[in-house]
PDB file of N, CA and C in Angstrom:
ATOM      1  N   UNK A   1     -23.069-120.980 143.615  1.00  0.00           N
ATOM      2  CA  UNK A   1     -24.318-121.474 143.061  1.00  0.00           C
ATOM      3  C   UNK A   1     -24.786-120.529 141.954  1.00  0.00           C
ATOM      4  N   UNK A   2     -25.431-121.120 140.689  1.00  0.00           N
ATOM      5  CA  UNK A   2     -25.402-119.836 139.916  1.00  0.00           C
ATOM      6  C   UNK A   2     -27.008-119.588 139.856  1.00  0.00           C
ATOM      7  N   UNK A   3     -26.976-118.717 139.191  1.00  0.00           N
ATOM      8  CA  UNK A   3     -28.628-118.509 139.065  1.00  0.00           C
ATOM      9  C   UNK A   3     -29.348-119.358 138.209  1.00  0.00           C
ATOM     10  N   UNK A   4     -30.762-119.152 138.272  1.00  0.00           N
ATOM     11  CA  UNK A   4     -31.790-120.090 137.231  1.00  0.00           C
ATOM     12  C   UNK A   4     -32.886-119.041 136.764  1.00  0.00           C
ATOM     13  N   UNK A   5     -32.914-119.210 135.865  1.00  0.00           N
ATOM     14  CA  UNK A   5     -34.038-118.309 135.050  1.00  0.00           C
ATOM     15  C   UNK A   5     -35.175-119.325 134.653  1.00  0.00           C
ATOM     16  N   UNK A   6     -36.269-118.682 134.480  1.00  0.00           N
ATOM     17  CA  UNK A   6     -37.614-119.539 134.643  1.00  0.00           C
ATOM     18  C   UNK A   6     -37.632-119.196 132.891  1.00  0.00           C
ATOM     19  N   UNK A   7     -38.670-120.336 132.067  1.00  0.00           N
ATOM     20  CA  UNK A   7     -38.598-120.595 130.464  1.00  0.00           C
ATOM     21  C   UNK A   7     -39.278-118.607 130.304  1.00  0.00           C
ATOM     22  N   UNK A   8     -40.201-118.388 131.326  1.00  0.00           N
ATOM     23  CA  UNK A   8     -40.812-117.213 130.786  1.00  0.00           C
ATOM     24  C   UNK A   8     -39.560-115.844 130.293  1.00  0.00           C
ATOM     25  N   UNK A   9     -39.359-116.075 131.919  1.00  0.00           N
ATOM     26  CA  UNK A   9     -37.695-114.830 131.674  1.00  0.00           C
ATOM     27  C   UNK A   9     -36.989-115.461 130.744  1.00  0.00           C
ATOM     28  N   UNK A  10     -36.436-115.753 130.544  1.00  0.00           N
ATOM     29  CA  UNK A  10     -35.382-115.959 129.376  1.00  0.00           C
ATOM     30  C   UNK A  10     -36.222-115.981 128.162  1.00  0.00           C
ATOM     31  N   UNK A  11     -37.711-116.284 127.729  1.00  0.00           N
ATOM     32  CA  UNK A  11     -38.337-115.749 126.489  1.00  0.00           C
ATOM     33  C   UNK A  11     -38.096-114.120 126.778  1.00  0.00           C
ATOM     34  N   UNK A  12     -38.473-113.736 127.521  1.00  0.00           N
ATOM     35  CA  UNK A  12     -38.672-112.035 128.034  1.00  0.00           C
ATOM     36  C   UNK A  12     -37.141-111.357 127.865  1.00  0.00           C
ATOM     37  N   UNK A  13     -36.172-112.014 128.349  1.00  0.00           N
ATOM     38  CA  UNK A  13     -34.884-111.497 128.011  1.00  0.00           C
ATOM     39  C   UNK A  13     -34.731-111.345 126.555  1.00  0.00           C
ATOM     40  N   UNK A  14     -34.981-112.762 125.475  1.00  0.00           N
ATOM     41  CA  UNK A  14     -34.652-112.885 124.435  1.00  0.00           C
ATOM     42  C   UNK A  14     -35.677-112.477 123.286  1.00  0.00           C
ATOM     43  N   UNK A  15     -36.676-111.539 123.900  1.00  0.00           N
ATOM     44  CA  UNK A  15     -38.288-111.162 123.250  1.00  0.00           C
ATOM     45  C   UNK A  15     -38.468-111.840 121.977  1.00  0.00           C
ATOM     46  N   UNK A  16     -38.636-113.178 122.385  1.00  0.00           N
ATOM     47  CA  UNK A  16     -39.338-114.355 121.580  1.00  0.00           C
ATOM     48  C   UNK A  16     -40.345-115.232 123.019  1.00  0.00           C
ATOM     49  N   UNK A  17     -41.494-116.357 122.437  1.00  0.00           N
ATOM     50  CA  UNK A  17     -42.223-117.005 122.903  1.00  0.00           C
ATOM     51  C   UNK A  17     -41.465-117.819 124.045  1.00  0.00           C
ATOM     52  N   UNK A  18     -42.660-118.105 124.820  1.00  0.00           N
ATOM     53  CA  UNK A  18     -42.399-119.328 125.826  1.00  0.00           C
ATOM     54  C   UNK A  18     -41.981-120.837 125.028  1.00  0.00           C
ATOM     55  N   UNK A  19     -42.938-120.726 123.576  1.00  0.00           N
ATOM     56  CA  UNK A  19     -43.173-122.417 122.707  1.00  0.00           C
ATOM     57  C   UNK A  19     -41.024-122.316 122.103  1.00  0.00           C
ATOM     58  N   UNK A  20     -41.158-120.927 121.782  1.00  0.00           N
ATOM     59  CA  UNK A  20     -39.527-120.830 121.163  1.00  0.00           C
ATOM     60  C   UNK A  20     -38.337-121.288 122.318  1.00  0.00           C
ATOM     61  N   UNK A  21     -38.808-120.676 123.408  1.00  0.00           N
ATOM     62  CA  UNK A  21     -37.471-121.311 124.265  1.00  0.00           C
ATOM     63  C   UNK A  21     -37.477-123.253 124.276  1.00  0.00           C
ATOM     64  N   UNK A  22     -39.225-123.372 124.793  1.00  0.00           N
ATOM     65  CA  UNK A  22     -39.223-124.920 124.661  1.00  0.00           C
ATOM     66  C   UNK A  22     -38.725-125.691 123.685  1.00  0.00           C
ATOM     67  N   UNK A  23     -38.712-125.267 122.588  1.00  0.00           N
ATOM     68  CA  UNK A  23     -38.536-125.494 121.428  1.00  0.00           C
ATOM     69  C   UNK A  23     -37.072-125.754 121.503  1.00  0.00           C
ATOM     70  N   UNK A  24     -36.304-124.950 121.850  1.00  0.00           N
ATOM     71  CA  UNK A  24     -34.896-125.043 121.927  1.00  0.00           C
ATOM     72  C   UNK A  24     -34.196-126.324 123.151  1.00  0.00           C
ATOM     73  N   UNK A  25     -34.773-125.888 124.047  1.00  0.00           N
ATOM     74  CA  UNK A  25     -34.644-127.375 125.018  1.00  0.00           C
ATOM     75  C   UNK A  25     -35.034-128.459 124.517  1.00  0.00           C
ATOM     76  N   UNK A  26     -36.193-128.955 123.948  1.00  0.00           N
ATOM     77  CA  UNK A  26     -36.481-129.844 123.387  1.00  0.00           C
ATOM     78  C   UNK A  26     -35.460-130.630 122.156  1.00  0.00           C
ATOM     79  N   UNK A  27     -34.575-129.500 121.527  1.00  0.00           N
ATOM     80  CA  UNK A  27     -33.851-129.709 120.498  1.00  0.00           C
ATOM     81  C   UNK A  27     -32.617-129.508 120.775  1.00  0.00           C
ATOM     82  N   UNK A  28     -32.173-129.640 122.189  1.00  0.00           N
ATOM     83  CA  UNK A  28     -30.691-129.746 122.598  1.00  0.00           C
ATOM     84  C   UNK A  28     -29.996-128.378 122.603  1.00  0.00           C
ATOM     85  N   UNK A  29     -30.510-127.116 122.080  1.00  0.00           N
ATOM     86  CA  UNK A  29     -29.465-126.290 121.705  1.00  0.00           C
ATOM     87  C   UNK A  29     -29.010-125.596 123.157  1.00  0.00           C
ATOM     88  N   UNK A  30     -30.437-125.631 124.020  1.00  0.00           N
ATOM     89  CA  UNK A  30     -30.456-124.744 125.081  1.00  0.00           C
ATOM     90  C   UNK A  30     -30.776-125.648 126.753  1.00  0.00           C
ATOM     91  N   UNK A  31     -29.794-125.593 127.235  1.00  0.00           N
ATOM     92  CA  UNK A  31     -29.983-126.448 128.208  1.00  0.00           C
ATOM     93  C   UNK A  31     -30.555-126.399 129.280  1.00  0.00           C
ATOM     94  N   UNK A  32     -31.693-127.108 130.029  1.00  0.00           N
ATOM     95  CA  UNK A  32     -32.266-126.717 131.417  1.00  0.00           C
ATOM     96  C   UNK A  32     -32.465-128.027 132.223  1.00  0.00           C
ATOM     97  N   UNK A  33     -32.457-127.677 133.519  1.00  0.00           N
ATOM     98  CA  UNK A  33     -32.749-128.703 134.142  1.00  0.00           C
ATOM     99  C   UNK A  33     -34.544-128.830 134.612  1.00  0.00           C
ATOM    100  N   UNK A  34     -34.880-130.144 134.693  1.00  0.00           N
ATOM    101  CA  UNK A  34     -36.387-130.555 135.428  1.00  0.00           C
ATOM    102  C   UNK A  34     -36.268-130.424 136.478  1.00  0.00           C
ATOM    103  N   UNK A  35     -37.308-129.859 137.144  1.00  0.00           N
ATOM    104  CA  UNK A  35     -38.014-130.006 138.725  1.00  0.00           C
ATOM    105  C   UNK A  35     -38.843-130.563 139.093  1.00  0.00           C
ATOM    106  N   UNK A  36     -38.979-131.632 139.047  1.00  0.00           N
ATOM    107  CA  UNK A  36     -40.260-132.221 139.073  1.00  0.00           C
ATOM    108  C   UNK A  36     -40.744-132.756 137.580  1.00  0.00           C
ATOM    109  N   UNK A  37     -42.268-132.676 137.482  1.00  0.00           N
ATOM    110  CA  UNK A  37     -42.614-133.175 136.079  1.00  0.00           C
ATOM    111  C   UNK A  37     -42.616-132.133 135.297  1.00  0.00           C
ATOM    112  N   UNK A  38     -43.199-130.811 135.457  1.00  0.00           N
ATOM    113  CA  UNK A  38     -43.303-129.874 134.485  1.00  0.00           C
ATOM    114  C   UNK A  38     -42.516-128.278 134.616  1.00  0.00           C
ATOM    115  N   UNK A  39     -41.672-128.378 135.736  1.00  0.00           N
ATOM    116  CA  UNK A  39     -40.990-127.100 135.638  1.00  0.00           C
ATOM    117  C   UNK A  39     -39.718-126.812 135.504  1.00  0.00           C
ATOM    118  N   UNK A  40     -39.106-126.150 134.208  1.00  0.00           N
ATOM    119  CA  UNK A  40     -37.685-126.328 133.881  1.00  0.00           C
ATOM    120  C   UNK A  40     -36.861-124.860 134.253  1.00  0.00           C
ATOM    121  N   UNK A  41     -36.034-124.949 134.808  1.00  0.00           N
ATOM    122  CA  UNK A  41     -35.262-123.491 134.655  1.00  0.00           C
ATOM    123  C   UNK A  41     -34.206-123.842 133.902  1.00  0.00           C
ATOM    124  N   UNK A  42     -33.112-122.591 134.175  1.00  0.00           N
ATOM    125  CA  UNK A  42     -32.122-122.814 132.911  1.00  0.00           C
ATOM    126  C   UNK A  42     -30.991-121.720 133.803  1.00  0.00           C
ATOM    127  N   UNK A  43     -29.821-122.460 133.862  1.00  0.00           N
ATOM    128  CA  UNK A  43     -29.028-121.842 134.453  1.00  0.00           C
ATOM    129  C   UNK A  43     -28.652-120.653 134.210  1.00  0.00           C
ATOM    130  N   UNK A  44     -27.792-119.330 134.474  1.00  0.00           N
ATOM    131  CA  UNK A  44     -27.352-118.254 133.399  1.00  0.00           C
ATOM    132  C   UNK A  44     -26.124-118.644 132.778  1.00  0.00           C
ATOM    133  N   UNK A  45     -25.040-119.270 133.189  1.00  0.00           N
ATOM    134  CA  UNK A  45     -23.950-119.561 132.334  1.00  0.00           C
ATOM    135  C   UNK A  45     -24.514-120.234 131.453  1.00  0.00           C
ATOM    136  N   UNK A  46     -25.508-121.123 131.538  1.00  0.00           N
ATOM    137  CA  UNK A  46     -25.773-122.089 130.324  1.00  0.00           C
ATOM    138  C   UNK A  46     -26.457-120.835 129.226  1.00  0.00           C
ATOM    139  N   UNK A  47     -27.392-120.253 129.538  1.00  0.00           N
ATOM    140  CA  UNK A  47     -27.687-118.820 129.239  1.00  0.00           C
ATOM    141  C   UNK A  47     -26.836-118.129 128.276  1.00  0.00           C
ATOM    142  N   UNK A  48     -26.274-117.937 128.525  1.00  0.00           N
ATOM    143  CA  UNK A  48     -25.206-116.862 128.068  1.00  0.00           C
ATOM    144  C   UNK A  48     -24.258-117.296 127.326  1.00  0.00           C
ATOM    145  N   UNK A  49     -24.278-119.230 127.593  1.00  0.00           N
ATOM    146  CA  UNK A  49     -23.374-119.728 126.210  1.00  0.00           C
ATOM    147  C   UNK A  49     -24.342-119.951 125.321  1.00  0.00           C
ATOM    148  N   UNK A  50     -25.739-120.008 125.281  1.00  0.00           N
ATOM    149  CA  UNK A  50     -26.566-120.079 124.142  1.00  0.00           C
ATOM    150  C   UNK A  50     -26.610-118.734 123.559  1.00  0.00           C
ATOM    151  N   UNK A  51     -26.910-117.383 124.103  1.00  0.00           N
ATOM    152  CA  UNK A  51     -26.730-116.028 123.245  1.00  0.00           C
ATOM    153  C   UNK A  51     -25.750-116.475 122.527  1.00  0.00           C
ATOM    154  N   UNK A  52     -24.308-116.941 123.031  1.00  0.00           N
ATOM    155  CA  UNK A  52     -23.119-116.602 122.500  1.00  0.00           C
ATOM    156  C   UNK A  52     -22.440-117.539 121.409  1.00  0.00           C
ATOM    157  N   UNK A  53     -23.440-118.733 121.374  1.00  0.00           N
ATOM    158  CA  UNK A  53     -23.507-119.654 120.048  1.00  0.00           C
ATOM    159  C   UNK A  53     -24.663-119.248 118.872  1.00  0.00           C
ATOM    160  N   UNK A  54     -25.460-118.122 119.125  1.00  0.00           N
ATOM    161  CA  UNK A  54     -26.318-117.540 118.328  1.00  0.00           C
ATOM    162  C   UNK A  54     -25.844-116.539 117.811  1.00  0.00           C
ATOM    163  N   UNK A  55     -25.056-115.824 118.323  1.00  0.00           N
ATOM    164  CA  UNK A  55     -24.073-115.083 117.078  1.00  0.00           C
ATOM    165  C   UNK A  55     -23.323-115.193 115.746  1.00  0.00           C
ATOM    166  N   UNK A  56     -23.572-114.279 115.189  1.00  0.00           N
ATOM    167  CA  UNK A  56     -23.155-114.723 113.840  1.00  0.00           C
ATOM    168  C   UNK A  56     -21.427-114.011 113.525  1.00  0.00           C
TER     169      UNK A  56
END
Protein backbone atom coordinates (compact mmCIF):
# COMPACT_ATOMS: atom_id res chain seq x y z
CA UNK A 1 0.00 0.00 0.00
CA UNK A 2 1.77 3.19 -0.69
CA UNK A 3 1.58 6.30 1.10
CA UNK A 4 -0.70 9.53 0.63
CA UNK A 5 0.34 12.92 1.27
CA UNK A 6 -2.26 15.54 2.16
CA UNK A 7 -2.37 18.90 -0.72
CA UNK A 8 -0.73 20.84 2.44
CA UNK A 9 2.47 18.42 2.72
CA UNK A 10 3.32 18.13 -0.61
CA UNK A 11 2.94 22.24 -0.93
CA UNK A 12 5.39 22.06 2.27
CA UNK A 13 7.65 19.46 0.61
CA UNK A 14 7.67 21.48 -2.66
CA UNK A 15 7.71 25.18 -0.68
CA UNK A 16 5.06 26.52 -2.97
CA UNK A 17 1.10 27.23 -2.03
CA UNK A 18 -1.77 24.98 -1.22
CA UNK A 19 -3.77 27.12 -4.57
CA UNK A 20 -0.26 25.83 -6.63
CA UNK A 21 -0.59 22.18 -5.84
CA UNK A 22 -4.53 22.55 -6.62
CA UNK A 23 -3.72 24.15 -9.45
CA UNK A 24 -1.76 21.28 -10.73
CA UNK A 25 -4.48 18.61 -10.03
CA UNK A 26 -6.92 20.61 -11.51
CA UNK A 27 -4.69 20.71 -14.72
CA UNK A 28 -3.84 17.02 -14.95
CA UNK A 29 -0.13 17.34 -14.32
CA UNK A 30 -0.32 16.02 -10.71
CA UNK A 31 -2.43 13.27 -9.77
CA UNK A 32 -4.69 12.68 -6.59
CA UNK A 33 -7.37 10.84 -5.57
CA UNK A 34 -11.02 12.26 -3.84
CA UNK A 35 -12.32 11.28 -0.50
CA UNK A 36 -15.33 12.27 -0.30
CA UNK A 37 -16.36 15.82 -1.62
CA UNK A 38 -13.48 17.95 -0.58
CA UNK A 39 -10.43 15.99 0.50
CA UNK A 40 -7.69 14.95 -1.95
CA UNK A 41 -4.41 13.18 -1.15
CA UNK A 42 -1.84 12.23 -3.56
CA UNK A 43 -0.01 9.14 -3.58
CA UNK A 44 4.07 9.27 -3.23
CA UNK A 45 4.93 7.34 -6.38
CA UNK A 46 2.56 9.57 -8.16
CA UNK A 47 4.67 12.23 -6.16
CA UNK A 48 7.82 11.59 -7.16
CA UNK A 49 6.88 11.05 -10.88
CA UNK A 50 5.67 14.67 -10.83
CA UNK A 51 9.21 16.09 -9.19
CA UNK A 52 10.68 13.92 -11.84
CA UNK A 53 8.70 15.34 -14.92
CA UNK A 54 9.61 18.87 -13.51
CA UNK A 55 13.09 18.53 -14.18
CA UNK A 56 14.78 20.14 -16.64
Amino acid sequence: MSEYLTVKKAAELLNVTVHFIYGEIKAGRLKAIRLGEKILRIARPDFEMYIASQRS
